[in-house]
Structures are given as C-alpha cells and as structure tokens.
Protein backbone atom coordinates (compact mmCIF):
# COMPACT_ATOMS: atom_id res chain seq x y z
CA UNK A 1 0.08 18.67 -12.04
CA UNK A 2 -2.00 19.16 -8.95
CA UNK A 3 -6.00 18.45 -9.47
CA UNK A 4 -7.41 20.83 -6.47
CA UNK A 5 -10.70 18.58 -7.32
CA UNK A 6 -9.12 15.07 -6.54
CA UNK A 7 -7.82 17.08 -3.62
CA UNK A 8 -10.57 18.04 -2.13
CA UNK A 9 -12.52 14.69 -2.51
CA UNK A 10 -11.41 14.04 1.10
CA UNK A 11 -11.78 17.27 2.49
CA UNK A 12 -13.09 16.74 6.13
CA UNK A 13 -10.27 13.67 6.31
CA UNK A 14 -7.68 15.42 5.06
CA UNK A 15 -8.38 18.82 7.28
CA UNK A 16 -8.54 16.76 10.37
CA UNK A 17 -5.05 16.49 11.36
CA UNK A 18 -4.42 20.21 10.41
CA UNK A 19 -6.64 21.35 12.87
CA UNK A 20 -4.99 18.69 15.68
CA UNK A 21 -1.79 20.46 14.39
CA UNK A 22 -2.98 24.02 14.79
CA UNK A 23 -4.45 23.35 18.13
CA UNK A 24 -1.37 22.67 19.52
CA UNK A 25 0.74 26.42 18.48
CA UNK A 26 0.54 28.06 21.49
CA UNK A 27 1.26 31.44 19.77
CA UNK A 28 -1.80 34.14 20.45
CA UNK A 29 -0.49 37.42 18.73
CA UNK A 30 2.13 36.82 15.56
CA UNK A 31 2.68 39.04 12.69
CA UNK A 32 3.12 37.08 10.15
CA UNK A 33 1.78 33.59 9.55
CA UNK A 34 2.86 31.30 6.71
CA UNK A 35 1.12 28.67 5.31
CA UNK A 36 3.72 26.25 3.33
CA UNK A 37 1.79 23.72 0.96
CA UNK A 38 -1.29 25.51 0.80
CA UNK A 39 -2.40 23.81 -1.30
CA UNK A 40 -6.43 24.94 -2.43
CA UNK A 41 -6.48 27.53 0.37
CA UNK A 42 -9.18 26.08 1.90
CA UNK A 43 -7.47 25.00 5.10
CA UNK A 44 -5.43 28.71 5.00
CA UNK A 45 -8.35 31.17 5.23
CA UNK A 46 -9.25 29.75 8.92
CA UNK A 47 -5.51 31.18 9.95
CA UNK A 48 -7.36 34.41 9.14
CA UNK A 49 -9.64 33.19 11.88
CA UNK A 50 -7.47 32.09 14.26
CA UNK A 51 -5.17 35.32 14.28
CA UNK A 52 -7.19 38.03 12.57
CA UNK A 53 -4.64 40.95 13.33
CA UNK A 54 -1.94 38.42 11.49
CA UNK A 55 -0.73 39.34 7.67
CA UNK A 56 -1.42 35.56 6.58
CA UNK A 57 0.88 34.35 3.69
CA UNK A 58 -0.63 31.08 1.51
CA UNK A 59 2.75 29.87 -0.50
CA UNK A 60 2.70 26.39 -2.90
CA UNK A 61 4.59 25.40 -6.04
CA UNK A 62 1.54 24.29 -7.84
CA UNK A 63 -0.14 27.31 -10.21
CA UNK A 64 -3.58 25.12 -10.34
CA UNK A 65 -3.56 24.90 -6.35
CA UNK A 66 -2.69 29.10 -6.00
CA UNK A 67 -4.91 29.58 -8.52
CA UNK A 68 -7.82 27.69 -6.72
CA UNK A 69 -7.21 28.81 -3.37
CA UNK A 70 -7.27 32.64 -5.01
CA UNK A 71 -11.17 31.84 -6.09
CA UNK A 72 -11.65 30.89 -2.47
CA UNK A 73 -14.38 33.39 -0.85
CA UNK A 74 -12.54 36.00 1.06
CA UNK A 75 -9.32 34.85 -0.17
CA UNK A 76 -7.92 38.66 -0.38
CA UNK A 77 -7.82 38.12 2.89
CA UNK A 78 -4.20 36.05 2.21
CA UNK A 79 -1.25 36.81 0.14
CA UNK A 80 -1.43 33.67 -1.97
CA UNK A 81 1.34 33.10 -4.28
CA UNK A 82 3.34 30.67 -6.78
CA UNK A 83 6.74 29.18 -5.00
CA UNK A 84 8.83 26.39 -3.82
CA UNK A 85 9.05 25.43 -0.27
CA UNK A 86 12.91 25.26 -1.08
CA UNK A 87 13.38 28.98 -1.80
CA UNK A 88 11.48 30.35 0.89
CA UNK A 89 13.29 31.77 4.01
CA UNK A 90 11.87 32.94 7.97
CA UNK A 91 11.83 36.97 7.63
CA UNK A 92 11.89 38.90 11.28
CA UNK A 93 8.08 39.12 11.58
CA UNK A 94 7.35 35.33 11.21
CA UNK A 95 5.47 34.28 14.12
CA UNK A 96 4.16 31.24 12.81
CA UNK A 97 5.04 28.56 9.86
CA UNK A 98 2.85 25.42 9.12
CA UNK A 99 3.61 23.29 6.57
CA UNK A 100 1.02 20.40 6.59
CA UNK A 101 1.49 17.09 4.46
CA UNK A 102 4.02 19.15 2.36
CA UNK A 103 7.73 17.85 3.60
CA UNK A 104 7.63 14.15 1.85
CA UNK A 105 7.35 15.68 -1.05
CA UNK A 106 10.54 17.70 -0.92
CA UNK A 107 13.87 15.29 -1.15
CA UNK A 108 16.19 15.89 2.01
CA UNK A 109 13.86 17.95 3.93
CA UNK A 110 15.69 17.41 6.73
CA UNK A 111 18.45 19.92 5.70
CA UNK A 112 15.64 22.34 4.92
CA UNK A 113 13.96 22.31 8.39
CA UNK A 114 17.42 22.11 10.14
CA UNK A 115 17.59 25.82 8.21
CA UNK A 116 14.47 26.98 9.55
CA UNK A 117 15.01 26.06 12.60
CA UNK A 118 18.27 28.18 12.63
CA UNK A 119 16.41 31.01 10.94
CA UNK A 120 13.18 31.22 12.57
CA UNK A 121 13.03 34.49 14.72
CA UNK A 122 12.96 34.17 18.84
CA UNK A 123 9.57 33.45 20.10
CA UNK A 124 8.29 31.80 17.00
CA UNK A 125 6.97 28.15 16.41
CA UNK A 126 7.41 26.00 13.57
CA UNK A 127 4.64 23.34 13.16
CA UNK A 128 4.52 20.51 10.56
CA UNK A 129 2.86 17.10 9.99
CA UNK A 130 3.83 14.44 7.42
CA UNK A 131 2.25 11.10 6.31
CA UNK A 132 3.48 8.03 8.00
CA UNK A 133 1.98 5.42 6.04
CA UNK A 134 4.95 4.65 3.22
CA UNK A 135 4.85 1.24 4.78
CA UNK A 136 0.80 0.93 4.34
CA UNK A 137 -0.70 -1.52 1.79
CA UNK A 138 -1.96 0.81 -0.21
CA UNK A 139 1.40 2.47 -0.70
CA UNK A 140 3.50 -1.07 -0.83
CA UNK A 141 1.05 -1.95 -3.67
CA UNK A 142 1.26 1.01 -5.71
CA UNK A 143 4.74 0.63 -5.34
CA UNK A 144 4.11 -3.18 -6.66
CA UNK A 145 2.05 -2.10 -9.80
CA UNK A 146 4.84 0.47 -11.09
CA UNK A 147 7.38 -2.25 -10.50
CA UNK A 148 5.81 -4.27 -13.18
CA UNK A 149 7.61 -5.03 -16.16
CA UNK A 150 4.92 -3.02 -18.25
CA UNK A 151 5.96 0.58 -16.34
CA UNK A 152 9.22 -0.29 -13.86
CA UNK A 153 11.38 1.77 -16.40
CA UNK A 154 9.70 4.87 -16.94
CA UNK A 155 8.21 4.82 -12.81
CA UNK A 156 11.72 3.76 -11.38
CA UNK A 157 11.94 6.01 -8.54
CA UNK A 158 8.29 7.49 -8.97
CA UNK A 159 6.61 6.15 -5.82
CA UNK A 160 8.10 7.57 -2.71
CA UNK A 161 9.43 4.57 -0.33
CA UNK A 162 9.55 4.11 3.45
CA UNK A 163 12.71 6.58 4.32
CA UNK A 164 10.87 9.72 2.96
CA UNK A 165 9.95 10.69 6.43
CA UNK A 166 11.65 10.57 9.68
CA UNK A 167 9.98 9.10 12.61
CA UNK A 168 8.61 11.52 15.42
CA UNK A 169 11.61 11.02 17.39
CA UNK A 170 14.26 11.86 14.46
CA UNK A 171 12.51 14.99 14.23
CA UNK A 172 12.37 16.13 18.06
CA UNK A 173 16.06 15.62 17.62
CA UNK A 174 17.02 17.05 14.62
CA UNK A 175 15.23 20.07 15.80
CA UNK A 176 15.95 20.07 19.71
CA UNK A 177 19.36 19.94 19.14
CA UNK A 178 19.45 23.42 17.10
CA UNK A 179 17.51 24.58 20.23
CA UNK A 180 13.71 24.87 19.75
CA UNK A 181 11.61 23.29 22.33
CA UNK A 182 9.96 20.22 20.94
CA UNK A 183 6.08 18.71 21.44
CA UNK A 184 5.84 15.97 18.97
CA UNK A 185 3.38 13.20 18.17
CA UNK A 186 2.22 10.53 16.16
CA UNK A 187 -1.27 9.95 15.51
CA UNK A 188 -2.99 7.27 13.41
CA UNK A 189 -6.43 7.96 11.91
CA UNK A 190 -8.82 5.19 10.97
CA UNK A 191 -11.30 6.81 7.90
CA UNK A 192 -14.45 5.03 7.03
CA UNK A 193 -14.69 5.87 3.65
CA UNK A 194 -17.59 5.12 2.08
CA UNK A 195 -17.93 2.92 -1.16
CA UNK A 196 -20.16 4.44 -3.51
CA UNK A 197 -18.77 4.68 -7.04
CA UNK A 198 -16.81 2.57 -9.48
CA UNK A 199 -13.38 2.84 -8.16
CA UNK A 200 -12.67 1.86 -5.00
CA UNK A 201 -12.72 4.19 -2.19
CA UNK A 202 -9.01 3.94 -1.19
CA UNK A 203 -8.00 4.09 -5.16
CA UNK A 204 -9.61 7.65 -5.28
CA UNK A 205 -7.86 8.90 -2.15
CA UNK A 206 -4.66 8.32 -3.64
CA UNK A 207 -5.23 9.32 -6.68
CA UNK A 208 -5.54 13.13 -5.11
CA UNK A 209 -1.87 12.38 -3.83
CA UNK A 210 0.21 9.92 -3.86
CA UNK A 211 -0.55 8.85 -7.21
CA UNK A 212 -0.06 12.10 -8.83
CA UNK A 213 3.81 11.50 -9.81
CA UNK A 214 2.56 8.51 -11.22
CA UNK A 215 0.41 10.11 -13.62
CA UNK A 216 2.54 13.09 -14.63
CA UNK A 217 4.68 9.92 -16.41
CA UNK A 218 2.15 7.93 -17.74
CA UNK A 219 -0.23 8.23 -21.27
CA UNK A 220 -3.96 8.31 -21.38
CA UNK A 221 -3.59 4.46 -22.12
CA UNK A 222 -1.51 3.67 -19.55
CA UNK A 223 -2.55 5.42 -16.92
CA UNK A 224 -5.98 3.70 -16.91
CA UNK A 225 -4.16 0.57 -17.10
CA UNK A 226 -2.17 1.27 -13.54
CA UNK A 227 -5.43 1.99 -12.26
CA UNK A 228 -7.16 -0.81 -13.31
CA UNK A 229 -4.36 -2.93 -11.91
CA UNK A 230 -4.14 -1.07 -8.87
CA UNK A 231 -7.55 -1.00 -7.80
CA UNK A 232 -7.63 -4.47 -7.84
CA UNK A 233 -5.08 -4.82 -5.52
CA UNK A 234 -6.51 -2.02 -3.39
CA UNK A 235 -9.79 -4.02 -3.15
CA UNK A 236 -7.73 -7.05 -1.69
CA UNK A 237 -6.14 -5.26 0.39
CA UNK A 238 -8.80 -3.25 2.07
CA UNK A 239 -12.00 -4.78 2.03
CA UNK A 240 -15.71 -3.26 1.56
CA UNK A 241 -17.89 -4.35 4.34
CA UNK A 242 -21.13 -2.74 4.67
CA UNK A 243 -21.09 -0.06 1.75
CA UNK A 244 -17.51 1.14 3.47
CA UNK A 245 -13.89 0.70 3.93
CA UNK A 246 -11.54 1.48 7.25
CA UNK A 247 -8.88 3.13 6.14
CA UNK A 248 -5.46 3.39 8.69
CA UNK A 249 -3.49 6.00 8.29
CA UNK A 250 -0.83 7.46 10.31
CA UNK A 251 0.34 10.65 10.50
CA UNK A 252 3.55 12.61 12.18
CA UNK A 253 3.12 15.88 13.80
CA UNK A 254 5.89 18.89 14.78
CA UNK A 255 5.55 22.07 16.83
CA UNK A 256 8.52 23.46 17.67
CA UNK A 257 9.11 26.79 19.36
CA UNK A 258 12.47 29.00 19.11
C-alpha cells in the first residue's frame, strides 16, 4: 500500500527531477498527455499548465494515490484513474507519455518500453526517469537488514537490487534502435535534508519508497524492529553534521521522440 503522506514528505526533492525531465519534451501542441505513475497528482496538474488545450490523463495502480490526487484542487481538470502501467497501450492521439520514478518498480520493463516505443504514434515523445541509486548505502543496507536471519525468509527478493534499471546508455539503445531519436542523461542530486525528528532523515525518505515492499510483508512488531535496525545503520552511513544530512542520489532520465 502506497502512503501519499510518506510520499509527499519530500515533495520539492522528489518534484525536482520531474521538472528537469519535462523541460526537456520539446512537444508544444499534443492531444493527449499521459502521466504513468502519477502517483498523488500533485506533479500531474502542472501538465494542465504546460499544455492547457491537452486532454491530460493521470494513470497509477495504487487506489490510495488516485484517490489522493482526485482531492487535489482542480483535479477535474485530469482523467485520473486506477491501472497498471502493464496494461496500458499508446492510442493515436498520444502526444506525450511521462512516466517518472515508475519503471523500477515494474519487473522487465525493458520489454514494456521496447512496446511503446513501437506503438507510440509519429511525432510523439516518450519521456521517463528512474532511480539510479540501487548501489547507494542506503539501499545496500536495507538490503543488509532484510538479509538478517530474523526476516531473510519472508523479505527474500523484497528489496530491489542493482540490475533493476538499465544505465542511460542501455536505454538510448534499446530505444534508438526501434527508431526514436534519443536525448538521455544522468543526473545526480545531492539533498540536504534536514534532521529534525526522531528518525533519521534518510530513514524517512525511504520509508515513502523504497521501503514500502518491505512493509507490506512485515507485522506491526516487526516492522518497527527493521526500522530500528535500519536507522541505525542509516545514521552510520550518512552522517548529521550541522542539524542536516547530504543525501546523493542519482537519477536516469529518457526523452525519446518517434
């Protein structure tokens, strides 16, 4: 289950790379613009903005997520629904898809943008961006914590390794070679957040996403466990200094045109 709250703890960090994402789809006029991974909305209702003569489509497989982004102000202004990423297909008016921090999520994603890219309509532009960070300490030591002997069996699998995402270059080709013309880019981000409660800061971004498969598993009881024993680690490995932590984190970005 998706917690739009946890979410949105990180709001101005997290909507930073979709607007580096957005600024770089050239297309001025489209019919139809979907957003893949909504999420909350929140991000969404400024395609509204951006192309205001578009019909904007807000799609994402989580009921709590549609459900918040449809309490949004002015969310009538987007067809939010219910769906999975999987099912959904380019129709002839699609001008624009973005799926942001939504493909590591879905297992072979590859094959599912190598569709796209075979569906999407002439003159249209596909534009995506994944985290890059599987190899980060934060996500190495959450993988750590489920490997311990008191939750390896029922989290084997759970946290997603380092092969869930292709590198910048495996997508240019994947995608250039079914055509589309390719501007690709990797970006990392260095977040101060600040350190200001109980947990530490890192600990509560991850809890909004990386950490929610990890949850869905385990109990009341053991959940605060995992976090007890993972915020220690998190504290090692990223430091408060000054009432704040820096926080790397590297991101993969997509726009490809047909």
């Amino acid at each position: 289950m998706w917690d739009p709250d946890a979410y949105l703890r990180f709001a101005d960090e997290r909507s930073r790379p979709f607007f580096d994402l957005l600024a770089r789809v050239p297309a001025t006029d489209p019919a139809t613009v979907v957003d893949l991974g909504c999420g909350p909305g929140t991000l969404t209702l400024h395609l509204r903005r951006r192309w205001p003569a578009a019909t904007i489509h807000g799609l994402d497989s989580s009921p709590e997520m549609i459900a918040a982004a449809q309490a949004q102000p002015h969310a009538s202004a987007v067809r939010f629904a219910v769906g999975d990423v999987r099912d959904w297909h380019p129709t002839p008016d699609v001008g624009v898809v973005i799926a942001n921090a939504v493909l590591q999520w879905v297992s072979d994603h590859e094959a599912l943008l190598a569709n796209w890219a075979d569906e999407l309509p002439a003159g249209a532009t596909l534009a995506f961006q994944v985290p890059g960070n599987f190899d980060a300490p934060s996500q190495v030591a959450i993988r750590e914590v489920a490997a311990l002997p008191a939750w390896r069996d029922r989290l084997a699998g759970v946290p997603r390794g380092s092969n869930t995402v292709l590198p910048a270059a495996g997508y240019a080709e994947l995608l250039a070679r079914r055509g589309l013309v390719i501007d690709a880019w990797e970006t990392t981000y260095l977040h101060e957040l600040p350190a200001d409660g109980s947990d530490h800061p890192v600990m509560s971004w991850v809890e909004g996403t990386a950490l929610r498969p990890v949850r869905a598993v385990l109990d009341d009881a053991d959940w605060a466990a995992f976090r007890a024993e993972l915020n220690a680690r998190l504290a090692a490995a990223y430091p408060v200094h000054n009432g704040r932590v820096w926080f790397p984190f590297r991101r993969i970005f997509v726009v490809a045109r047909r």
